[in-house]
Protein backbone atom coordinates (compact mmCIF):
# COMPACT_ATOMS: atom_id res chain seq x y z
CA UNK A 1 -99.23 58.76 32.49
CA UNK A 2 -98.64 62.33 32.84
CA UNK A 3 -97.93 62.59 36.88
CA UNK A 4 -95.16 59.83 36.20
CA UNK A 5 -93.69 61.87 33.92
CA UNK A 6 -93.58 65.05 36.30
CA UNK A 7 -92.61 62.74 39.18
CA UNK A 8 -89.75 61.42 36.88
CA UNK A 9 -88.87 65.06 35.97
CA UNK A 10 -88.85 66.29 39.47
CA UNK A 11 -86.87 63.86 40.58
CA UNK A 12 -83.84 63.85 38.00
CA UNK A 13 -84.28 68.04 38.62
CA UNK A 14 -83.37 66.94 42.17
CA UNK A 15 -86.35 68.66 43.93
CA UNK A 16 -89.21 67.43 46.44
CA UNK A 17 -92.70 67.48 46.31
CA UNK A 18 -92.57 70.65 48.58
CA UNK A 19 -89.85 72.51 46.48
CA UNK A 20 -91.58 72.20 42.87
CA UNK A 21 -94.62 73.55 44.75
CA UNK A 22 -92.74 76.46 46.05
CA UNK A 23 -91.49 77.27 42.68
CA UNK A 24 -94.73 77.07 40.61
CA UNK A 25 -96.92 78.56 43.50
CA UNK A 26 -99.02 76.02 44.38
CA UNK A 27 -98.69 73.26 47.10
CA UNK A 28 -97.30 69.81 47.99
CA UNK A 29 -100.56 67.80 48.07
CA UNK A 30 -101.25 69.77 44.46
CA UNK A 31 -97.91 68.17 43.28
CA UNK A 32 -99.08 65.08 45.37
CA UNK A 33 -102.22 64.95 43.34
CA UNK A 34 -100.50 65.43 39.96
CA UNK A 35 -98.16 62.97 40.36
CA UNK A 36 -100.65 60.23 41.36
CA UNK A 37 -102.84 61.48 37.96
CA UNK A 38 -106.27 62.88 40.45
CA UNK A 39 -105.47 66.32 38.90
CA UNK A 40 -104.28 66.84 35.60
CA UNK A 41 -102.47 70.63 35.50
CA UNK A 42 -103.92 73.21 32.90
CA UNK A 43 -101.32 73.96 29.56
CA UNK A 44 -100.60 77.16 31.60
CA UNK A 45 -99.03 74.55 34.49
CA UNK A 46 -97.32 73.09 32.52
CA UNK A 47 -95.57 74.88 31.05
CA UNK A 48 -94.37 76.24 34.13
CA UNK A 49 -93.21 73.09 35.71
CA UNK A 50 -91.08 72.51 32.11
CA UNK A 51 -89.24 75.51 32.71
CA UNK A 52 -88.52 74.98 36.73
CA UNK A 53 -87.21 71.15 36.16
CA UNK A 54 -85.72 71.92 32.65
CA UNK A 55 -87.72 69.21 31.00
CA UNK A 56 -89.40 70.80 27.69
CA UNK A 57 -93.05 69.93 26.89
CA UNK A 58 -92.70 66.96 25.10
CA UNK A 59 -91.43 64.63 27.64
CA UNK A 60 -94.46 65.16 29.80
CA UNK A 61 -97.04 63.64 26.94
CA UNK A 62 -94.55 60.99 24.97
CA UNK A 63 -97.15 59.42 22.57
CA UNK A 64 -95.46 55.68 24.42
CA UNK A 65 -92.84 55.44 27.05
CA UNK A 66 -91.16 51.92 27.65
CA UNK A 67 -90.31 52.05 31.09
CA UNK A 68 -87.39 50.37 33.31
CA UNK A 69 -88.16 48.43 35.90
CA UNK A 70 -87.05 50.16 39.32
CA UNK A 71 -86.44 46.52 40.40
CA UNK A 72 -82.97 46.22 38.51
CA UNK A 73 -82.14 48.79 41.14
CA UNK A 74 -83.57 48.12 44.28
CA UNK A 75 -82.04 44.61 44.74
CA UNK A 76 -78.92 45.57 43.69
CA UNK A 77 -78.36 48.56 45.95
CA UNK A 78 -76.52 48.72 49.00
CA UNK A 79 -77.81 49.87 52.16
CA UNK A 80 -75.39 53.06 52.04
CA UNK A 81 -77.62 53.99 49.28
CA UNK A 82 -80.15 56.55 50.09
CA UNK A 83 -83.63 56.89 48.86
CA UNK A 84 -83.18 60.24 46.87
CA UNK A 85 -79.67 58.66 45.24
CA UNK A 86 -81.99 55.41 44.44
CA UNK A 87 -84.90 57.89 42.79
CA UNK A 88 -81.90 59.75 41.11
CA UNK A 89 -80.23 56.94 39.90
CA UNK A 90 -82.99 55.44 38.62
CA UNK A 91 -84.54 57.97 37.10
CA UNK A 92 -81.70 59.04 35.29
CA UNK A 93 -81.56 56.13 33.73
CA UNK A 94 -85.12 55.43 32.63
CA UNK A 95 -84.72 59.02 30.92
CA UNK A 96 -81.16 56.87 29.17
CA UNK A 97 -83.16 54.02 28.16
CA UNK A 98 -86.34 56.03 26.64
CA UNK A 99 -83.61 57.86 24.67
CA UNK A 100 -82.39 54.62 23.40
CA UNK A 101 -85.72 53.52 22.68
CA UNK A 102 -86.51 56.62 21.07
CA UNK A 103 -83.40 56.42 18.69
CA UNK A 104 -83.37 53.06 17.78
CA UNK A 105 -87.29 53.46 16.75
CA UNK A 106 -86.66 53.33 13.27
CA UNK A 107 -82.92 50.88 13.11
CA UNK A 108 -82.22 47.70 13.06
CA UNK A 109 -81.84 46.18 16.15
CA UNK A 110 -78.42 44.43 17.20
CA UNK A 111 -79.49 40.78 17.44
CA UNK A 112 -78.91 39.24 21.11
CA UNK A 113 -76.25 37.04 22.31
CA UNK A 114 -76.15 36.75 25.73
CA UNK A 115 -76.88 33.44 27.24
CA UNK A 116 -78.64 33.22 30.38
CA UNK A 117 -77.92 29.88 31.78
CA UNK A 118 -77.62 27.54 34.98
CA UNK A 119 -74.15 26.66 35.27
CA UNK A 120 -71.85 27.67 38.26
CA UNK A 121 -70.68 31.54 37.76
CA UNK A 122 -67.01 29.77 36.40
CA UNK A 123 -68.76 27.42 33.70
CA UNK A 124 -70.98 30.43 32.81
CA UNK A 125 -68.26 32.92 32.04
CA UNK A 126 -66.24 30.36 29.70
CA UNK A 127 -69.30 30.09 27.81
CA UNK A 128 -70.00 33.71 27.59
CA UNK A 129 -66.32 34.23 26.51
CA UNK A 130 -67.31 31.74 23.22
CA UNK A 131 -70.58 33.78 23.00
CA UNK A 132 -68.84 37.26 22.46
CA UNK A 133 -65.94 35.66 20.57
CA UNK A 134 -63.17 35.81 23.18
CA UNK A 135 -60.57 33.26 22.77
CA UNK A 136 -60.23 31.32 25.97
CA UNK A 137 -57.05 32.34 27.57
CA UNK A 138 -56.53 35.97 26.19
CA UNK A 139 -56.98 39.45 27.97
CA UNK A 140 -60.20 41.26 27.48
CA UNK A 141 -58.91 44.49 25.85
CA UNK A 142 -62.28 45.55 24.64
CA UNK A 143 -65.34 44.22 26.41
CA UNK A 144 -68.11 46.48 26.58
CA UNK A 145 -67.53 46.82 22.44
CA UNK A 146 -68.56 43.07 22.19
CA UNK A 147 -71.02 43.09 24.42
CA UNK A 148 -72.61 45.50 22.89
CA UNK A 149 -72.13 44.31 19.53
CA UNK A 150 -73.92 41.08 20.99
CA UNK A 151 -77.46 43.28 21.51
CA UNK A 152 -76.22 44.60 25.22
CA UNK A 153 -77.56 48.23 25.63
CA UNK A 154 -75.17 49.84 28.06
CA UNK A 155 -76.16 53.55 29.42
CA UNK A 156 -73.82 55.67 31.09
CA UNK A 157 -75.59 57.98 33.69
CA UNK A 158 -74.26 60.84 34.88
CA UNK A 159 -73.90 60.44 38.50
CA UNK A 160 -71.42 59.66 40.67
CA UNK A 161 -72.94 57.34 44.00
CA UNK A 162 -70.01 56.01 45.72
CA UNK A 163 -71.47 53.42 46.55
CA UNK A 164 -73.07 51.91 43.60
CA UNK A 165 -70.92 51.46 40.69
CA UNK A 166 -73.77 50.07 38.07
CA UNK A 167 -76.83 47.44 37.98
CA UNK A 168 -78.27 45.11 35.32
CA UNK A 169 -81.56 43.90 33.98
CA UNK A 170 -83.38 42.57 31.07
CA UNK A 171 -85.88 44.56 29.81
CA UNK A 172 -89.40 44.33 27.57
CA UNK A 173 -91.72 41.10 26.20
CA UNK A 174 -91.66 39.09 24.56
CA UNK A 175 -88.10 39.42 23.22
CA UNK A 176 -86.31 41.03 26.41
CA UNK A 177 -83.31 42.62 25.91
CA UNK A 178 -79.88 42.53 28.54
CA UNK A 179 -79.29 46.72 29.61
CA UNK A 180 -76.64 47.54 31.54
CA UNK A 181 -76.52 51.16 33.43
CA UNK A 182 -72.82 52.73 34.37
CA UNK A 183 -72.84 55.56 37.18
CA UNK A 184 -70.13 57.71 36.28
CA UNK A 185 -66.92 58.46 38.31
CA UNK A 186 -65.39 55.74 38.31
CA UNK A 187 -61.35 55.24 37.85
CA UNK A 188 -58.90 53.00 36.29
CA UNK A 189 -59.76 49.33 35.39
CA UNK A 190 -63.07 49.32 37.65
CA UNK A 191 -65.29 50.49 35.22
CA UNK A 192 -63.93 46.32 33.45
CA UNK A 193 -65.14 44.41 36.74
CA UNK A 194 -68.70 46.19 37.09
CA UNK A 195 -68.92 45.49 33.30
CA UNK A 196 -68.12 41.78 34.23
CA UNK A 197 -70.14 41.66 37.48
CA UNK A 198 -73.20 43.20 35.66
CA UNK A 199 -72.93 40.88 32.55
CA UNK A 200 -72.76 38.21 34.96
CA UNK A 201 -75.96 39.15 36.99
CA UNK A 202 -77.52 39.35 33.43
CA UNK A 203 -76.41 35.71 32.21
CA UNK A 204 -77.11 33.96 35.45
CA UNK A 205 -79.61 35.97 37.31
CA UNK A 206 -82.79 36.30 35.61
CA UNK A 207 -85.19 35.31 36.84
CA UNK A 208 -83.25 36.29 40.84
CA UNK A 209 -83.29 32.96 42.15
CA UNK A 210 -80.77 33.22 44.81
CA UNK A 211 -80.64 35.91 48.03
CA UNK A 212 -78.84 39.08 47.08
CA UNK A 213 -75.13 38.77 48.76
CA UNK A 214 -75.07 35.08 46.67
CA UNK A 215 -75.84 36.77 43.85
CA UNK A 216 -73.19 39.29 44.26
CA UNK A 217 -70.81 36.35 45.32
CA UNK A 218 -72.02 34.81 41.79
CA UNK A 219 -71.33 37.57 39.79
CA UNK A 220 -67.69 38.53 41.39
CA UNK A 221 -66.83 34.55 40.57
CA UNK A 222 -68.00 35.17 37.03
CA UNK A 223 -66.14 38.45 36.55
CA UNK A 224 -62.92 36.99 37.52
CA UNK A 225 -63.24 34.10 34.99
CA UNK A 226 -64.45 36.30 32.45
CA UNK A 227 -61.49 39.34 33.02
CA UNK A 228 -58.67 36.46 34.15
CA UNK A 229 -59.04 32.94 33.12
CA UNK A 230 -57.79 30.27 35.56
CA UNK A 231 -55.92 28.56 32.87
CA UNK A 232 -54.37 31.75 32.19
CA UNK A 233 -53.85 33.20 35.45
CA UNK A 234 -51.94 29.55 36.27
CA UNK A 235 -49.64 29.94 33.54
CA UNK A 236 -48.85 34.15 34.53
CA UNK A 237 -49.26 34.03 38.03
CA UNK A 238 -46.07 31.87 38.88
CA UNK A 239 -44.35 32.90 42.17
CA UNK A 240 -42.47 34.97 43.68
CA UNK A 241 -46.04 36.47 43.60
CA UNK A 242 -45.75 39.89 45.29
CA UNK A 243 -46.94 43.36 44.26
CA UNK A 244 -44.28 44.50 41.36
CA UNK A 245 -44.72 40.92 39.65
CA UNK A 246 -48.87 41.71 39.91
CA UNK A 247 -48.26 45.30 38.91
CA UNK A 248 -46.71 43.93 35.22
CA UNK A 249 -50.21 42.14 34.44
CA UNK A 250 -52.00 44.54 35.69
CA UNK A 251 -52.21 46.35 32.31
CA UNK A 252 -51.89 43.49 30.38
CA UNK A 253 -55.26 42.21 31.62
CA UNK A 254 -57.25 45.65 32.31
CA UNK A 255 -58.01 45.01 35.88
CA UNK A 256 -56.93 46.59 39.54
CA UNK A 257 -54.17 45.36 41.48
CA UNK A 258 -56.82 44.36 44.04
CA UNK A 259 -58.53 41.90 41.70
CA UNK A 260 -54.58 40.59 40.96
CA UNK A 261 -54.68 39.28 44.42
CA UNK A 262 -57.77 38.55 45.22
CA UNK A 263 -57.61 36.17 41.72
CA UNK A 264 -54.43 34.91 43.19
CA UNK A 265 -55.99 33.97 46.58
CA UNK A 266 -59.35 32.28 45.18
CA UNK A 267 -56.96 30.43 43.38
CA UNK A 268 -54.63 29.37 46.03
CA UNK A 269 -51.97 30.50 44.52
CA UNK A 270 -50.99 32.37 47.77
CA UNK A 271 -52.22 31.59 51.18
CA UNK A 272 -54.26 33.55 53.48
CA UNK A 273 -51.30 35.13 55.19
CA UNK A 274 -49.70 36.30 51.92
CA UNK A 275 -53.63 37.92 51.05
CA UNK A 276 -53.72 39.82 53.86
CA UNK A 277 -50.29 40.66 53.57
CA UNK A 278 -50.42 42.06 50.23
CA UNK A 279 -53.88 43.84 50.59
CA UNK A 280 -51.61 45.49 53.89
CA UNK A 281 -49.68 46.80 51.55
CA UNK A 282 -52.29 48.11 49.59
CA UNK A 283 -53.67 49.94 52.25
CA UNK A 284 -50.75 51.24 53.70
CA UNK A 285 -49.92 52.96 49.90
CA UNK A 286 -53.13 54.38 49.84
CA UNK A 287 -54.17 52.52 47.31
CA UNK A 288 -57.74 51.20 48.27
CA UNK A 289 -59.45 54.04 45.82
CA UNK A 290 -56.63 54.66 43.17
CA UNK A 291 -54.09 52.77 42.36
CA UNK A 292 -50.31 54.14 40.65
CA UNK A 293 -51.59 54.99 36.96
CA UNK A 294 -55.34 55.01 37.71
CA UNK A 295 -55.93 58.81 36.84
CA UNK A 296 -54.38 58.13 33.65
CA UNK A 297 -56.30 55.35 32.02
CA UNK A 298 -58.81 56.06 29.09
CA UNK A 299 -61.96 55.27 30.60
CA UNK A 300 -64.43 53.41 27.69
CA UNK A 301 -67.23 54.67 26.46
CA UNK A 302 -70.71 52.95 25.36
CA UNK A 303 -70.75 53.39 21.50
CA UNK A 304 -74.37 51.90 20.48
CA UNK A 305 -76.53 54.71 21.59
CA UNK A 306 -73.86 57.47 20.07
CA UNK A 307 -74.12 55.77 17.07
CA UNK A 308 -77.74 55.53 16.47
CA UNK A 309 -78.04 59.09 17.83
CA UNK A 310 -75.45 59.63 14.71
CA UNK A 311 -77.30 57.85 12.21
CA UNK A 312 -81.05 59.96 12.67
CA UNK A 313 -79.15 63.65 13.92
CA UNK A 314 -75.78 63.64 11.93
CA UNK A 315 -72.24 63.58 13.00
CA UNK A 316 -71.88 66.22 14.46
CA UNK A 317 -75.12 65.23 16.27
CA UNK A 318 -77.75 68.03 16.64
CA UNK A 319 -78.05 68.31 19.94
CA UNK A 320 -80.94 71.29 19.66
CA UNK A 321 -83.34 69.46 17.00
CA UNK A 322 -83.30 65.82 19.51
CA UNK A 323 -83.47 67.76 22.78
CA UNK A 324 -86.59 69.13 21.60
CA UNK A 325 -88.02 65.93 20.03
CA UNK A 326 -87.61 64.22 23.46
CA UNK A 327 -88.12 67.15 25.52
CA UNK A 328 -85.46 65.61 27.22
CA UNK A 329 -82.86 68.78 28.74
CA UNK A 330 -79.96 69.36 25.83
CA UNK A 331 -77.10 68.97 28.87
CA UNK A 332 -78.77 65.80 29.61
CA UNK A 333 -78.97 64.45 26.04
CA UNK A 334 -75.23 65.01 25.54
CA UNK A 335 -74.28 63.62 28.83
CA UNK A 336 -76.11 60.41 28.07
CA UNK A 337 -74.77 60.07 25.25
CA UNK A 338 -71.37 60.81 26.35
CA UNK A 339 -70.75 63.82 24.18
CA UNK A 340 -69.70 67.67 24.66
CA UNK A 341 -72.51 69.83 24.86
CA UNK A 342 -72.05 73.19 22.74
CA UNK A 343 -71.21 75.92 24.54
CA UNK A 344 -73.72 78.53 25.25
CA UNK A 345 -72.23 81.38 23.66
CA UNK A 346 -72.60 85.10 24.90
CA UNK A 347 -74.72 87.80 23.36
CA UNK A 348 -72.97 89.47 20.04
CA UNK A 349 -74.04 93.48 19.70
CA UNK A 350 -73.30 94.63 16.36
CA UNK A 351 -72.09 98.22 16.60
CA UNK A 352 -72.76 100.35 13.90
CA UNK A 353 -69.48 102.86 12.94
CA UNK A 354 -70.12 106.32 13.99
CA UNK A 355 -71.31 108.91 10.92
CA UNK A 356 -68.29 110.96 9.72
């Protein structure tokens, strides 16, 4: 148990097996050993190792540690995606999830429900829609809310991957429960399409039954009936359709200009010339990455975990007091829970006045 937890440390501290050994004077097969539990290090060790990745003492011997499958992010990543961002990313948020598991110890848990069904990705979405209580034909103006106020633990991890915008899985036995993980960065309405995509791996892909570019194809078919309804879209989309007319439900619904027309197109509602046409035009504005407006739209935030952080540490939160119950790094705590960390504040000397 313990060499996972230094592996897991080192990692997120963004070091290799040679680097940590450099640090704490030892060498790589020594961290080699640890990490595979055929050497357990002395108090003395590690104690050392705590203060070179930042981790404190009590992450390295959690009395139980539910851990998340690295699976929910291997078959979702891209090939651009290299090992140490996959180890990063994944270990950042298996630290996320333990914290959630570690607050909501002692809560009530949100009940579940998400339906995991069978049905084409279009059927699916209109009956997740009933599931979280959206009205068939209205804009989602606050979906990661109901999702998680329908048991979905979403995690927001602090790292920006370009090419990897978030990934989905259900987690425990025998009463799994739907977690969604958010790499930050992102701009605009994009952080509303992963949400869909990732809800839509959840409800349709578990168990993976399906290779992994149809399952992406699945999911992007599900997000776009989940964020624009083709009932809807039929009724707003009415020609001329060009990008100005797109533009006006583009805030409306809370999605890019990019889904607009690819909605539009998937729809036949323009024809392939007119796509390409208008995704020209795209391009040629510079708009592939951000979009007029992009920079200036509130990003949402995951509530759940905040909350129960909020309900065990106060509001304020105590940042110091659960950083050292988890020996999880006080930075990290507030990031993952999508709070400002206190300011380290210099040191105060108290001069004395001079004797008369």
């Amino acid at each position: 148990m313990i060499g996972s937890r230094i592996k897991l440390a080192r990692e997120i501290a963004g070091l290799t097996q040679t680097e940590l050994a450099e640090r704490i004077g030892t060498t790589q097969s020594g961290i080699a050993s640890m990490e595979a539990n055929l050497y357990r290090p002395s108090s003395d060790y590690l104690k050392i190792l705590a203060k070179q990745t930042g981790f404190g003492l009590a992450f390295f011997e959690p009395t139980h540690v539910d851990e998340f499958p690295s699976g929910a992010l291997l078959y979702r990543a891209r090939t651009a995606l290299s090992k140490s961002e996959r180890q990063h990313a994944h270990g950042l948020t298996s630290v996320a999830f333990e914290l959630a598991v570690f607050l909501g110890a002692k809560l009530k848990q949100v009940p579940v429900n998400l339906p995991r069904l069978k049905e084409s990705p279009e059927k699916a979405a209109q009956i997740t829609r009933t599931a979280l209580g959206i009205a068939p034909h209205v804009p989602v103006v606050d979906l990661m809310q109901r999702a998680e106020r329908n048991g979905v633990l979403i995690l927001l991890i602090p790292r920006e991957i370009s090419t990897l915008d978030g990934f989905a899985t259900w987690v425990g036995s025998p009463y799994p429960r739907p977690v969604i993980a958010l790499l930050g960065g992102k701009v605009g309405y994009r952080v509303n399409f992963t949400l869909g995509e990732e809800i839509g791996h959840l409800v349709l892909h578990s168990p993976l039954t399906v290779s992994v570019v149809e399952a992406d194809n699945q999911a992007r078919a599900f997000a776009q009936e989940l964020l624009l309804p083709k009932e809807a879209m039929l009724e707003e989309m009415r020609g001329p359709i060009t990008l100005t007319n797109l533009a006006t439900l583009k805030p409306r619904w809370n999605v890019s200009l990019q889904m607009l027309i690819r909605r539009a197109s998937d729809l036949k509602l323009i024809t392939p010339n007119q796509y390409r046409y208008l995704n020209q035009q795209v391009r040629t504005s510079g708009w592939t990455q951000l979009e007029p407006g992009d920079e200036n739209i509130p990003q949402p935030k995951p509530r759940l975990m905040r909350k129960m952080a909020e309900l065990r540490y106060g509001n304020p939160i105590d940042l110091a007091k659960l950083s050292g119950e988890t020996g999880i790094p006080l930075h990290t705590v507030a990031e993952l829970l999508g709070v400002e960390a206190p300011k380290r504040r210099g040191r105060v000397l108290d001069f004395k006045p001079r004797a008369q």
